[in-house]
PDB file of N, CA and C in Angstrom:
ATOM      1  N   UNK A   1      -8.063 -42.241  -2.351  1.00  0.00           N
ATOM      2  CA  UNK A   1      -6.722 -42.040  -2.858  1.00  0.00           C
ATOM      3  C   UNK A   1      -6.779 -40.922  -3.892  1.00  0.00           C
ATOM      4  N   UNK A   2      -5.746 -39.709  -3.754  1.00  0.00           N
ATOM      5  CA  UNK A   2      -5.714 -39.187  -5.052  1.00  0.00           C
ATOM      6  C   UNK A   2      -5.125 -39.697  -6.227  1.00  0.00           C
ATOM      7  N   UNK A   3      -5.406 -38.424  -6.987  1.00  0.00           N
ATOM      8  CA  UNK A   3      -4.771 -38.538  -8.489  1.00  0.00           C
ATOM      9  C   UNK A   3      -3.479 -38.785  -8.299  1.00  0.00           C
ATOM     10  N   UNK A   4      -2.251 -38.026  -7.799  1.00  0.00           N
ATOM     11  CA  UNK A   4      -1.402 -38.182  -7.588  1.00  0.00           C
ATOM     12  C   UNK A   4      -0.420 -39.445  -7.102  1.00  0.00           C
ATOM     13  N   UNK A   5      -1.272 -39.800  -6.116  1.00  0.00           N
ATOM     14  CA  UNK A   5      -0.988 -40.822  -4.831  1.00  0.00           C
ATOM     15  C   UNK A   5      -1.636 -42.029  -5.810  1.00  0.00           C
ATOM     16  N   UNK A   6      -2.416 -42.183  -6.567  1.00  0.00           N
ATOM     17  CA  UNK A   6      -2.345 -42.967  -7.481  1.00  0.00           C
ATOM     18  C   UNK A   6      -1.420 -43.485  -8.941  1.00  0.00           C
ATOM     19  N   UNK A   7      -1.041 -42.003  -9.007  1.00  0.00           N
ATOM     20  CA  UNK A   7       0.223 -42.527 -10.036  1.00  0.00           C
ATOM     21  C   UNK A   7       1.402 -43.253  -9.362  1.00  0.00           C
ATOM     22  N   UNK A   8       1.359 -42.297  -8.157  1.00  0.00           N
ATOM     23  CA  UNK A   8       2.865 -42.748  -7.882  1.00  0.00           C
ATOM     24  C   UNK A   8       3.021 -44.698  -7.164  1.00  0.00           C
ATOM     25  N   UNK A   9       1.705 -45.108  -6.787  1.00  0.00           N
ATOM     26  CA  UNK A   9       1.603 -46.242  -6.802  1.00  0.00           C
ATOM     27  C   UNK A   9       1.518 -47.038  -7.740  1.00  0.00           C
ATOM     28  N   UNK A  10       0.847 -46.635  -9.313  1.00  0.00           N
ATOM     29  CA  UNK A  10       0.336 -47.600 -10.632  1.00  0.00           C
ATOM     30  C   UNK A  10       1.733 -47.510 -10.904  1.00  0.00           C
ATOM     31  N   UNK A  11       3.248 -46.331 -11.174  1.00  0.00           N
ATOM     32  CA  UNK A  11       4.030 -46.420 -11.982  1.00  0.00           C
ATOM     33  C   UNK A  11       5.096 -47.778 -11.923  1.00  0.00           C
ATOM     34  N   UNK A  12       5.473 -47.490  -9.988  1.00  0.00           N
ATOM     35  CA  UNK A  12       6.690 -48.578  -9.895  1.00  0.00           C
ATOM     36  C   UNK A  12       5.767 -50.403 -10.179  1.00  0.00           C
ATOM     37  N   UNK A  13       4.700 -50.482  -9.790  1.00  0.00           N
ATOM     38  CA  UNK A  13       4.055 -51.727 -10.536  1.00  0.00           C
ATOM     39  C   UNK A  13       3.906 -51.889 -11.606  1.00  0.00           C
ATOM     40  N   UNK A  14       3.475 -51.291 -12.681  1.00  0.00           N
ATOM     41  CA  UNK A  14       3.503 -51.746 -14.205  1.00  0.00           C
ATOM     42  C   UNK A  14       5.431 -51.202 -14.646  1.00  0.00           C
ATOM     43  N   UNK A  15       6.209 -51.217 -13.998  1.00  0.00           N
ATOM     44  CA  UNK A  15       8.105 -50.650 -14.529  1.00  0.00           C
ATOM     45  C   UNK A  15       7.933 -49.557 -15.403  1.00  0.00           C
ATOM     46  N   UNK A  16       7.233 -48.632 -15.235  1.00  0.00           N
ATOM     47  CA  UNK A  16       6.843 -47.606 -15.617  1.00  0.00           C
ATOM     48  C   UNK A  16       7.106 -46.009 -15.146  1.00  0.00           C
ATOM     49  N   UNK A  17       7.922 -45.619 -16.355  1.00  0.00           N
ATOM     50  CA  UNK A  17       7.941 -44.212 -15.498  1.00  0.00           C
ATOM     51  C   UNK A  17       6.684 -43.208 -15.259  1.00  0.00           C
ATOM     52  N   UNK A  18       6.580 -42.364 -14.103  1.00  0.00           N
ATOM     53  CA  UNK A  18       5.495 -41.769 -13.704  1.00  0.00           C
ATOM     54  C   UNK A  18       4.804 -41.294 -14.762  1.00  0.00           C
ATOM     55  N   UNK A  19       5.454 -40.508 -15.157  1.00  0.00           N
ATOM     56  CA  UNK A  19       5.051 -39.352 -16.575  1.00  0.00           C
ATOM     57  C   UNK A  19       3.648 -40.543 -17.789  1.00  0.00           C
ATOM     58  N   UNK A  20       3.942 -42.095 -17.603  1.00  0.00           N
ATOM     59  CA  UNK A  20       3.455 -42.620 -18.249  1.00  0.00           C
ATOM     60  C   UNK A  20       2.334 -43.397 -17.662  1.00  0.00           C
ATOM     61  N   UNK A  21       2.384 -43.496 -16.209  1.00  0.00           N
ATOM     62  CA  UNK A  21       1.266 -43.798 -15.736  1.00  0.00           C
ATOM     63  C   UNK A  21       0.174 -42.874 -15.659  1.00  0.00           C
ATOM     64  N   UNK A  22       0.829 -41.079 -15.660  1.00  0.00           N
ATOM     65  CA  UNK A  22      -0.138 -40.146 -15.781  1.00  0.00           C
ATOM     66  C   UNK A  22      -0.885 -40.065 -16.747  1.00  0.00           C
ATOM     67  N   UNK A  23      -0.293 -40.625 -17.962  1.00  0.00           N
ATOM     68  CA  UNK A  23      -0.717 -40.237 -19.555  1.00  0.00           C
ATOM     69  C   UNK A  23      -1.932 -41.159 -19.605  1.00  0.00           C
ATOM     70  N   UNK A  24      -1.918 -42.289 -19.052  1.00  0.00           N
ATOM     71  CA  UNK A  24      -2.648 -43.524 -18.839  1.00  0.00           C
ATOM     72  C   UNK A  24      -4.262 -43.310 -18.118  1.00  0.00           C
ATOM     73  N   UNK A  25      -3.768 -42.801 -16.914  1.00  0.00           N
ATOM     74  CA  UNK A  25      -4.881 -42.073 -16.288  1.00  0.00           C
ATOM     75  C   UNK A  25      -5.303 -40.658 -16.564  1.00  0.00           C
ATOM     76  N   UNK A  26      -4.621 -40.390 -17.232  1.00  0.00           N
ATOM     77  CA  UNK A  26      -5.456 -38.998 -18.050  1.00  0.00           C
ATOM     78  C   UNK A  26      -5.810 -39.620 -18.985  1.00  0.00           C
ATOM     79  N   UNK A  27      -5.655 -40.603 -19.808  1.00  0.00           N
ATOM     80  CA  UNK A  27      -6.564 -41.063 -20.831  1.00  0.00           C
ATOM     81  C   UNK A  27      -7.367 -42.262 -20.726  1.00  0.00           C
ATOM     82  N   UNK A  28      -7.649 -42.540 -19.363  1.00  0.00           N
ATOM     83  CA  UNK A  28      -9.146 -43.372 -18.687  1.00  0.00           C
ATOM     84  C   UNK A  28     -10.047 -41.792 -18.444  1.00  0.00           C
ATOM     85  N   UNK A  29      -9.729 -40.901 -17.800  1.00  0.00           N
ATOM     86  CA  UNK A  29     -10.193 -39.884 -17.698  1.00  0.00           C
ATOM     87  C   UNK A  29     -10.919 -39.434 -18.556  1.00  0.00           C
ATOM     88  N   UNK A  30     -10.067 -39.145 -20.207  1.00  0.00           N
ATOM     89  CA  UNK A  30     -10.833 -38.556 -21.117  1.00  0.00           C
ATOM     90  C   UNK A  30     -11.880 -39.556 -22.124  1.00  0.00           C
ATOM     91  N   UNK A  31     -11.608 -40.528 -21.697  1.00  0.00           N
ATOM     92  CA  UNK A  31     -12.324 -42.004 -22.699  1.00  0.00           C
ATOM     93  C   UNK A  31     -14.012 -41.625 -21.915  1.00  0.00           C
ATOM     94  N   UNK A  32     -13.469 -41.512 -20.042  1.00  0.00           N
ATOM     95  CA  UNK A  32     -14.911 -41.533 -19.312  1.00  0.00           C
ATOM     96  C   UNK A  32     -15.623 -40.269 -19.451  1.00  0.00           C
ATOM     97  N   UNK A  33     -15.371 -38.918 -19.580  1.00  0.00           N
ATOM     98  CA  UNK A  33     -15.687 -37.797 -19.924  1.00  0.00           C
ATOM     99  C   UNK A  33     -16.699 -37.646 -21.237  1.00  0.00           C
ATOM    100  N   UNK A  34     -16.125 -38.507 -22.473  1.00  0.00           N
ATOM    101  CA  UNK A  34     -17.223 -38.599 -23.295  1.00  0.00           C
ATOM    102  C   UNK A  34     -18.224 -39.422 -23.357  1.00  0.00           C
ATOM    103  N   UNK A  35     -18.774 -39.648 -22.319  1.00  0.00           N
ATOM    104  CA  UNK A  35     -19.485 -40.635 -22.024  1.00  0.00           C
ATOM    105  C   UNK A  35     -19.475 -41.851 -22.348  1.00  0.00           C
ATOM    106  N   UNK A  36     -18.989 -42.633 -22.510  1.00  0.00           N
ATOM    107  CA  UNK A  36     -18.154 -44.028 -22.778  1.00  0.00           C
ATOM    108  C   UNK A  36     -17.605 -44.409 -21.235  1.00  0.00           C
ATOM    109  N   UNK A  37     -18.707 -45.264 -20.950  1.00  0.00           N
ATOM    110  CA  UNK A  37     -18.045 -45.872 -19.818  1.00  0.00           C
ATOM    111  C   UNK A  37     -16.776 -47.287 -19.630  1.00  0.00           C
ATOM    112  N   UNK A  38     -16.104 -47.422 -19.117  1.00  0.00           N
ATOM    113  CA  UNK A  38     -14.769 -48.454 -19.355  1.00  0.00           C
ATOM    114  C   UNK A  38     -15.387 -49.095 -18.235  1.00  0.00           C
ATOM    115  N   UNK A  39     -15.264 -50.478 -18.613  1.00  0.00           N
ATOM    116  CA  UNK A  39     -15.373 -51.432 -17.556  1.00  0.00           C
ATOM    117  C   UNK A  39     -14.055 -52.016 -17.621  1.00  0.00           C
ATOM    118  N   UNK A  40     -13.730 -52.516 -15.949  1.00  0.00           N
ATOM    119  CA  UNK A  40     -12.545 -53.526 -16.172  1.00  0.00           C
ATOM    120  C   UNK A  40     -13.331 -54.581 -15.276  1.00  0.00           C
ATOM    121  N   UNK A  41     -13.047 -55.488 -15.794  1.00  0.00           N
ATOM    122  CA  UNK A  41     -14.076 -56.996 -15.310  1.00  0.00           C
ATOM    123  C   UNK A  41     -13.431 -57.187 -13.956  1.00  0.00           C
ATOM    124  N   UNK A  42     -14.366 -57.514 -13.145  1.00  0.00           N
ATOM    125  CA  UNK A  42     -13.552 -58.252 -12.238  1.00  0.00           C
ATOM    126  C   UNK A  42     -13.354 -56.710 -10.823  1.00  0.00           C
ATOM    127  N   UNK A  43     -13.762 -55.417 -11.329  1.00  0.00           N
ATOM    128  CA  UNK A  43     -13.136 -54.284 -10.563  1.00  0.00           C
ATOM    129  C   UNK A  43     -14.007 -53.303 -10.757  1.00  0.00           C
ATOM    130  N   UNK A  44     -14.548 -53.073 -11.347  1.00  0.00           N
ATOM    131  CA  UNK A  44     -16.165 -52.138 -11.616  1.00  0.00           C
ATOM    132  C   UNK A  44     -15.209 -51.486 -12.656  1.00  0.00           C
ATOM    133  N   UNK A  45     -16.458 -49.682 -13.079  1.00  0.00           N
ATOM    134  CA  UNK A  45     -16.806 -49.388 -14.221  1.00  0.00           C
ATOM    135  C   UNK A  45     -16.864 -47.808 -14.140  1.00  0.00           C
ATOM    136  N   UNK A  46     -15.728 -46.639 -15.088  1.00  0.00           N
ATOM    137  CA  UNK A  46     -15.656 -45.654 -14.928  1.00  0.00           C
ATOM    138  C   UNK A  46     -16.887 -45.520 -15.518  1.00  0.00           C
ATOM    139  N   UNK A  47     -17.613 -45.024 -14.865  1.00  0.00           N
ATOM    140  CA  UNK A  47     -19.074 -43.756 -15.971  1.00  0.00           C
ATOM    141  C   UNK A  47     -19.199 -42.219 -15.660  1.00  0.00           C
ATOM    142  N   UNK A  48     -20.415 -41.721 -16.712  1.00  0.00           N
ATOM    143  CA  UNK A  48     -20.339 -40.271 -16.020  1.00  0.00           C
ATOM    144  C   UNK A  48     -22.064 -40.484 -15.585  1.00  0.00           C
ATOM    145  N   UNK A  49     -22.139 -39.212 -14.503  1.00  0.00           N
ATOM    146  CA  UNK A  49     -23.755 -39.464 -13.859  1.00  0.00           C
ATOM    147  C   UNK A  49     -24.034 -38.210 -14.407  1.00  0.00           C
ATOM    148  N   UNK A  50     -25.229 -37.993 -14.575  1.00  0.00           N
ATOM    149  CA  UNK A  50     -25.615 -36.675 -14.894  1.00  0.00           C
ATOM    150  C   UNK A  50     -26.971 -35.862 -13.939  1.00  0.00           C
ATOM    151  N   UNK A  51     -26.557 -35.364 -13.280  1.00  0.00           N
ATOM    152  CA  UNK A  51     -26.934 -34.537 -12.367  1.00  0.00           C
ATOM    153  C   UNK A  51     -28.205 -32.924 -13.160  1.00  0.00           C
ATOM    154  N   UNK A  52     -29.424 -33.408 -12.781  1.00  0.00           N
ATOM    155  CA  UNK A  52     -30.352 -32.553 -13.437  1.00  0.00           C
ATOM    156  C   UNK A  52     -30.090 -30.889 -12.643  1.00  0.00           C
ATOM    157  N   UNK A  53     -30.368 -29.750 -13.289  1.00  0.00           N
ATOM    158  CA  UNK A  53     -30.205 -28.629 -12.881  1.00  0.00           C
ATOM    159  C   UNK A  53     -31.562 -28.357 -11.423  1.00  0.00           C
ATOM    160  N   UNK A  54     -31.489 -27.605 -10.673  1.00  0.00           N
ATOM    161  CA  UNK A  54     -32.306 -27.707  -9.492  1.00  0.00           C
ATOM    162  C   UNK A  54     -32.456 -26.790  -8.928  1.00  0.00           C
ATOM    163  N   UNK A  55     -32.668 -26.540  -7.374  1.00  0.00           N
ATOM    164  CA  UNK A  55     -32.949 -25.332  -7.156  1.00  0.00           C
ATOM    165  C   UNK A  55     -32.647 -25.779  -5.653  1.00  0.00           C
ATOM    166  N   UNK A  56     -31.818 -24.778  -4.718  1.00  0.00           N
ATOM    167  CA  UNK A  56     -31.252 -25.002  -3.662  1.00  0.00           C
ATOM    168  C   UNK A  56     -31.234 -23.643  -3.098  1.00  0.00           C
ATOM    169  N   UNK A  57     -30.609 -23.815  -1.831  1.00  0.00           N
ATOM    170  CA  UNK A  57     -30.830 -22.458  -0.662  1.00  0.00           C
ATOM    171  C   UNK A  57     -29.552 -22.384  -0.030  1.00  0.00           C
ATOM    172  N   UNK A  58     -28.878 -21.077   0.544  1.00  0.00           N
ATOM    173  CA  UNK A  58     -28.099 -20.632   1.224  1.00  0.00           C
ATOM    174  C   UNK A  58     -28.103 -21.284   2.027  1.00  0.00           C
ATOM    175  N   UNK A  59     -27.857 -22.034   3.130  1.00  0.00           N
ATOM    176  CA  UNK A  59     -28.097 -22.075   4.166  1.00  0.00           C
ATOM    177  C   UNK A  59     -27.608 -21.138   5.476  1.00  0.00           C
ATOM    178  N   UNK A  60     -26.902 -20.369   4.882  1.00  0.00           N
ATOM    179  CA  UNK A  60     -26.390 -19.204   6.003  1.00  0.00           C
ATOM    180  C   UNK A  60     -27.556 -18.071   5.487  1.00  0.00           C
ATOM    181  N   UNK A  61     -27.763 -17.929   4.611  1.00  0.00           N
ATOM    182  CA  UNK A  61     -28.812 -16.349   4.166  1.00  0.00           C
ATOM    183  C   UNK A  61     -29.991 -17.049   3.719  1.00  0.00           C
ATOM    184  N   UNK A  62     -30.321 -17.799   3.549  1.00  0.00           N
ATOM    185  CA  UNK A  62     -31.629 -18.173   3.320  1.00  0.00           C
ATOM    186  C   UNK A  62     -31.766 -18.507   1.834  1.00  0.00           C
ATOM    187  N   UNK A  63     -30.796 -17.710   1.047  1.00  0.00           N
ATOM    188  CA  UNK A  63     -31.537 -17.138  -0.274  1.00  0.00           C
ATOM    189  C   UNK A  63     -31.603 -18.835  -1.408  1.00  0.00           C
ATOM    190  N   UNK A  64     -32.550 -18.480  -2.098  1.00  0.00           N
ATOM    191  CA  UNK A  64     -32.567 -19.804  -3.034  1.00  0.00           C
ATOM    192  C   UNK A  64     -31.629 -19.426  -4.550  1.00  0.00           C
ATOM    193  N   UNK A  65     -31.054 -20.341  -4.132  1.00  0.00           N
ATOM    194  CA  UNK A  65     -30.197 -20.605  -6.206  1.00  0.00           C
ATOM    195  C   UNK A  65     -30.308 -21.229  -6.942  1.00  0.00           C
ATOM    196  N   UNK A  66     -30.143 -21.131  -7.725  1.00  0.00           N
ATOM    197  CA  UNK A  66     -30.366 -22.059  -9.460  1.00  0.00           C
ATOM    198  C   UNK A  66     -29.093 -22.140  -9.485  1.00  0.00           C
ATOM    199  N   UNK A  67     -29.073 -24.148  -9.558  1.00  0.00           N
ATOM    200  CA  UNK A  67     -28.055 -24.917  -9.927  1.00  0.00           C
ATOM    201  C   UNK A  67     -27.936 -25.557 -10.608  1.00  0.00           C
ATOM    202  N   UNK A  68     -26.834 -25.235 -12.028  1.00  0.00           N
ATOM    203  CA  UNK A  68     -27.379 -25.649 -13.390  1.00  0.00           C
ATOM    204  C   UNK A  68     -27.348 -27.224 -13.373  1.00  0.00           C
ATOM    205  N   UNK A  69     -27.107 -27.941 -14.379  1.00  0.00           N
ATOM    206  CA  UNK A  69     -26.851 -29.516 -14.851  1.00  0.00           C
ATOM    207  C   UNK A  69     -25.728 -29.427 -14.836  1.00  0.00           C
ATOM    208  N   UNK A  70     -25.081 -30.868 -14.586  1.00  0.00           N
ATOM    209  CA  UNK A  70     -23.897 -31.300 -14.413  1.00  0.00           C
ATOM    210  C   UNK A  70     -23.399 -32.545 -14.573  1.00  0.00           C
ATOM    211  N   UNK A  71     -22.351 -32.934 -15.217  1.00  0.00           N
ATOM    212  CA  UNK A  71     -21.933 -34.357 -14.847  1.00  0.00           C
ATOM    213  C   UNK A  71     -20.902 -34.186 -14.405  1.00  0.00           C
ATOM    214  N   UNK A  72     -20.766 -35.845 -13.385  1.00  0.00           N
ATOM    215  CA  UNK A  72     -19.589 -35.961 -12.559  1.00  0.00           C
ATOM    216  C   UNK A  72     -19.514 -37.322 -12.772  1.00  0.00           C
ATOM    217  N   UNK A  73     -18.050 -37.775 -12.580  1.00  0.00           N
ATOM    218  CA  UNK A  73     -17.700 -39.109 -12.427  1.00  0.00           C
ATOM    219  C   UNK A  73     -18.448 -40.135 -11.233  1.00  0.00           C
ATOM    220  N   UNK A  74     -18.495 -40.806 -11.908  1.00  0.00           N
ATOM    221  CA  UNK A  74     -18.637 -42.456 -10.691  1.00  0.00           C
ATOM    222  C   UNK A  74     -18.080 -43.883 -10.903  1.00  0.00           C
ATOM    223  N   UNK A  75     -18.001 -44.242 -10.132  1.00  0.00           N
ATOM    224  CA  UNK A  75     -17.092 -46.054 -10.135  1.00  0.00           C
ATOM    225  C   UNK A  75     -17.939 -46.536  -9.706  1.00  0.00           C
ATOM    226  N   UNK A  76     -19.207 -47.221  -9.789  1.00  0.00           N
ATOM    227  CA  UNK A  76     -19.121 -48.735  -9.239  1.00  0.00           C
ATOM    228  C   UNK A  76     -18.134 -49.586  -9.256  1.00  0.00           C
ATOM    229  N   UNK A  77     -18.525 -49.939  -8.325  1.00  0.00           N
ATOM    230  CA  UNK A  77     -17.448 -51.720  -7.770  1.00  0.00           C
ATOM    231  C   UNK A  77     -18.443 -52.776  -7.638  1.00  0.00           C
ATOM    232  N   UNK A  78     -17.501 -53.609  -8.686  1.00  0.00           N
ATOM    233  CA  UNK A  78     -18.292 -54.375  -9.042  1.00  0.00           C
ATOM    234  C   UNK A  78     -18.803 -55.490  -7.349  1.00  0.00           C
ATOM    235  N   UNK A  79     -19.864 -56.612  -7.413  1.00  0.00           N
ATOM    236  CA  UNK A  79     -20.586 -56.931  -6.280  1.00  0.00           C
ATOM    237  C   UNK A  79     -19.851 -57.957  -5.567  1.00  0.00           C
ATOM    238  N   UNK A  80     -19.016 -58.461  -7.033  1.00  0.00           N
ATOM    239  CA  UNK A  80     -18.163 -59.559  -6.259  1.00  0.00           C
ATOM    240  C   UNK A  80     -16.457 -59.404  -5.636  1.00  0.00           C
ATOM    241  N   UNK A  81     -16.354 -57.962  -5.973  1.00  0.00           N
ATOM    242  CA  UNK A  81     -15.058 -57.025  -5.311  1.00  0.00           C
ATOM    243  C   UNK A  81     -15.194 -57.027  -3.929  1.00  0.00           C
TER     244      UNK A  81
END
């Protein structure tokens, strides 16, 4: 599901106008960004992963690149979901 396609489902369930379900999920967003992971019990757990810098190849030209460090989001779900 997107970002989008997620507001527009969270708003009319919590009687909420859109604009405020966005504010909501932009600020699970920025809580998970500083590394502070949010759990909601029962539904798993925003975190960030951190992805070491590496070294990879074109696969059309061959050539090898340097690919720096990175973090990206992840959800587990929790085992009993």
């Amino acid at each position: 599901m997107t970002r989008p396609k997620c507001e527009e489902h969270v708003a009319p369930l919590s009687n909420a106008p859109s604009a405020r379900a966005t504010r909501c999920l932009q600020g699970i967003m920025d809580v998970a960004h500083k590394q502070n992971p949010i759990e909601l019990r029962g539904f798993g757990r925003f975190q960030v992963h951190y992805r070491a810098a590496c070294t990879g190849h074109n696969p059309r030209t061959g050539d090898m690149l340097q690919m720096p460090a990175r973090a990206v989001p992840a959800f587990p779900v929790v085992k009993a979901f």
